[in-house]
Protein backbone atom coordinates (compact mmCIF):
# COMPACT_ATOMS: atom_id res chain seq x y z
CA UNK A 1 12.81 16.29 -6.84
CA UNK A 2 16.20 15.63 -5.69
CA UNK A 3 17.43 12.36 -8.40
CA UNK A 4 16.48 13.09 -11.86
CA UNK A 5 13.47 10.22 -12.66
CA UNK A 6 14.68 7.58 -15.02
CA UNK A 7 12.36 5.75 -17.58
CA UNK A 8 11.57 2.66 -14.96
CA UNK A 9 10.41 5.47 -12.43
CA UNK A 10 8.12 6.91 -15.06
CA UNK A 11 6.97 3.73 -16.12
CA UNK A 12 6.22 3.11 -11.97
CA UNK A 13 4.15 6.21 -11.86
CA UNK A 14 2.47 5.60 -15.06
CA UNK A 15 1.21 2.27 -13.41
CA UNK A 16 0.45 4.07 -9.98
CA UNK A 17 -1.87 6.33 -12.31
CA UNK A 18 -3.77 3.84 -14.09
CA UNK A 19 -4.16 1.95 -11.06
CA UNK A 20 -5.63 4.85 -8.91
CA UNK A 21 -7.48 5.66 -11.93
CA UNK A 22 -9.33 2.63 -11.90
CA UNK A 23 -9.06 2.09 -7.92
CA UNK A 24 -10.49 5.73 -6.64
CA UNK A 25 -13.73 5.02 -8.74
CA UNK A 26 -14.26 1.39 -7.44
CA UNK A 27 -13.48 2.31 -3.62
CA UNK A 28 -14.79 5.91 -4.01
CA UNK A 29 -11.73 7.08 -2.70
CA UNK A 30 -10.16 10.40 -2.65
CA UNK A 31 -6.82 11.60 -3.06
CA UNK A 32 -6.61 13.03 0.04
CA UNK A 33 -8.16 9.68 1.79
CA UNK A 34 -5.20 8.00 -0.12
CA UNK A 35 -2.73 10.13 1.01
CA UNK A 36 -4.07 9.62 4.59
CA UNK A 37 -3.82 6.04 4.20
CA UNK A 38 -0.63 6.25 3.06
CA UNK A 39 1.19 8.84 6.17
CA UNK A 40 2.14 11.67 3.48
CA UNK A 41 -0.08 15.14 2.31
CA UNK A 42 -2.19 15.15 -0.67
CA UNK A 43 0.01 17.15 -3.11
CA UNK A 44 2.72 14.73 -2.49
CA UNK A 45 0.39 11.65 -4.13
CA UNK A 46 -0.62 14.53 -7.09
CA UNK A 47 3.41 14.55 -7.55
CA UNK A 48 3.90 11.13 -7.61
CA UNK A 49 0.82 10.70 -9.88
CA UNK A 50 2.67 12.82 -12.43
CA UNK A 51 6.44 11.80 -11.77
CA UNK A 52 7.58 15.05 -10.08
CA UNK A 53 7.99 12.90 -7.32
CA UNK A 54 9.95 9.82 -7.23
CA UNK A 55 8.31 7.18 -5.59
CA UNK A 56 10.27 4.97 -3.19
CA UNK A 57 10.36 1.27 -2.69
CA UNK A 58 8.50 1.35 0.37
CA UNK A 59 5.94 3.73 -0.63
CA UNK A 60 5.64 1.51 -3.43
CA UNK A 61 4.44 -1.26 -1.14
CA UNK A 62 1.79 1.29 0.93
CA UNK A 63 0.44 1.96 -1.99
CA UNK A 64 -0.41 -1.03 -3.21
CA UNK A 65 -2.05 -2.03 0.87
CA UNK A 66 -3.93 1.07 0.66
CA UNK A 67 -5.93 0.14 -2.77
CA UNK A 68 -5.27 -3.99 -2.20
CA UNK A 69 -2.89 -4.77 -4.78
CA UNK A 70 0.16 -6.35 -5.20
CA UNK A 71 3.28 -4.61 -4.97
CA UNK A 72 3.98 -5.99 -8.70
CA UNK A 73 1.01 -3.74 -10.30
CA UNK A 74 3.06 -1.09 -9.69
CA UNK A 75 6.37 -2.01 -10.23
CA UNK A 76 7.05 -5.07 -11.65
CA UNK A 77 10.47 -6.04 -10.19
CA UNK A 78 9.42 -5.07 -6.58
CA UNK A 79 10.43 -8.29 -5.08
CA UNK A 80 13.42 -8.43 -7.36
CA UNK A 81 14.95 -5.26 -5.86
CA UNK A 82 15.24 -7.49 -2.46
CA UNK A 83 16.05 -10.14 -4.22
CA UNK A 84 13.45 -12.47 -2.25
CA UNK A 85 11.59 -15.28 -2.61
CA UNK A 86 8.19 -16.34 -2.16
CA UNK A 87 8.90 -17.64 1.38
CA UNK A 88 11.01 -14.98 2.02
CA UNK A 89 8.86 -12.44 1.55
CA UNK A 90 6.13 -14.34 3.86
CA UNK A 91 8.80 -14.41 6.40
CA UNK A 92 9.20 -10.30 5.98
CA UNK A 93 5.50 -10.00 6.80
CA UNK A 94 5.19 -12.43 9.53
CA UNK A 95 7.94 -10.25 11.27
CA UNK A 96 6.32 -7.12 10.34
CA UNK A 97 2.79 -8.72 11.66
CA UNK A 98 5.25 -9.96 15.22
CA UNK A 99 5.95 -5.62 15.38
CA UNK A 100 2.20 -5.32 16.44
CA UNK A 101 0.97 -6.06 20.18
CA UNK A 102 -0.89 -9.30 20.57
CA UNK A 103 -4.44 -7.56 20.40
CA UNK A 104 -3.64 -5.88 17.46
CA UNK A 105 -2.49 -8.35 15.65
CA UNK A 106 -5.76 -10.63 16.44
CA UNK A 107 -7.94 -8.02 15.30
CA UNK A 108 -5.59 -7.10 12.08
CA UNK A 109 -6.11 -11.03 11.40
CA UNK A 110 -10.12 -11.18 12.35
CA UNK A 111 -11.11 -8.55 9.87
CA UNK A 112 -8.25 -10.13 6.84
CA UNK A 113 -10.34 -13.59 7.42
CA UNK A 114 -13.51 -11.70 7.67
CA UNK A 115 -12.56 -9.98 4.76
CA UNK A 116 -11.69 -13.19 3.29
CA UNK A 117 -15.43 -14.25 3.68
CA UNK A 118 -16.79 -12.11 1.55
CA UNK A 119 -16.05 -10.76 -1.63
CA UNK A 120 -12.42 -8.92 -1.72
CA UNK A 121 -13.51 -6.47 -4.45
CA UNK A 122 -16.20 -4.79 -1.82
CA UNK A 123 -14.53 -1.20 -1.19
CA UNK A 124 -16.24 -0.41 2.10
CA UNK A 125 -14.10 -3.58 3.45
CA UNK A 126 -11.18 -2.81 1.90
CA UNK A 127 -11.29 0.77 2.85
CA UNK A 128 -12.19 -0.35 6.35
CA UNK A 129 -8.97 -3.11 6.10
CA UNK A 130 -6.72 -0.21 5.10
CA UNK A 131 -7.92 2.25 7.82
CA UNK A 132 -7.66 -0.49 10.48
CA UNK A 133 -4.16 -1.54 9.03
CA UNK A 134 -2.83 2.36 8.69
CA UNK A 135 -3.94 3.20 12.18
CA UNK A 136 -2.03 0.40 14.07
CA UNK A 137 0.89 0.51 11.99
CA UNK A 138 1.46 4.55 12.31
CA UNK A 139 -0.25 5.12 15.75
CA UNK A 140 3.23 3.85 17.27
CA UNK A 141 1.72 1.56 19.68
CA UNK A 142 3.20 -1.11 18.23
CA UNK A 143 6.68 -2.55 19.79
């Protein structure tokens, strides 16, 4: 690890443990599924489970996709650090959802309302969300 880890980033991956602690169980999840979800190798989620590894802003926010949580269950001031609002942070999406091609983005929306229909704590949905979401944001067919 390149920056020495302050308290706040311990605190972080303290969170990010409890939460995959709890998560991996109720989605029967894997490590290694997680750290396919999120674009980076196993022993690089085993690091930032134990604070060897910093973990960034944005992975803070791929994390918290790939087991559907908020940002905020991780780190606390996430939104603070871009000092954005509500709407703001709507807007940031909405852009981010624009990045996708026109089918992709109907489909990414189909299965969220689909998703919406039935109860958000099922893990097969949420681990099929999360595949479906990780495969057209990293396949680079978006423009």
């Amino acid at each position: 690890m390149s920056k020495k880890s302050t308290e706040n980033d311990k605190r972080i991956a303290a969170r990010f443990s409890r939460l995959w602690a709890k998560k991996r169980l109720e989605m029967s999840m894997t490590q290694e599924e997680l750290a396919n979800a999120l674009g980076i190798s196993q022993s690089a989620v085993s690091q930032m489970l134990s604070c060897t590894m910093l973990i960034s802003t944005e992975m803070v926010m791929k994390i918290a996709v790939a087991l559907g949580q908020s940002p905020t269950t991780i780190d606390p001031a996430y939104f603070k650090r871009f000092d954005m609002n509500r709407s703001e942070v709507i807007g940031f999406l909405t852009l981010e959802l624009m990045k996708l091609k026109p089918a992709e983005r109907e489909q990414l929306l189909k299965e969220t309302k689909n998703l919406s229909k039935t109860e958000p704590t099922k893990a097969g949905q949420q681990k099929k969300l999360r595949k479906s979401w990780h495969e057209k944001t990293s396949s680079g067919t978006h423009t």
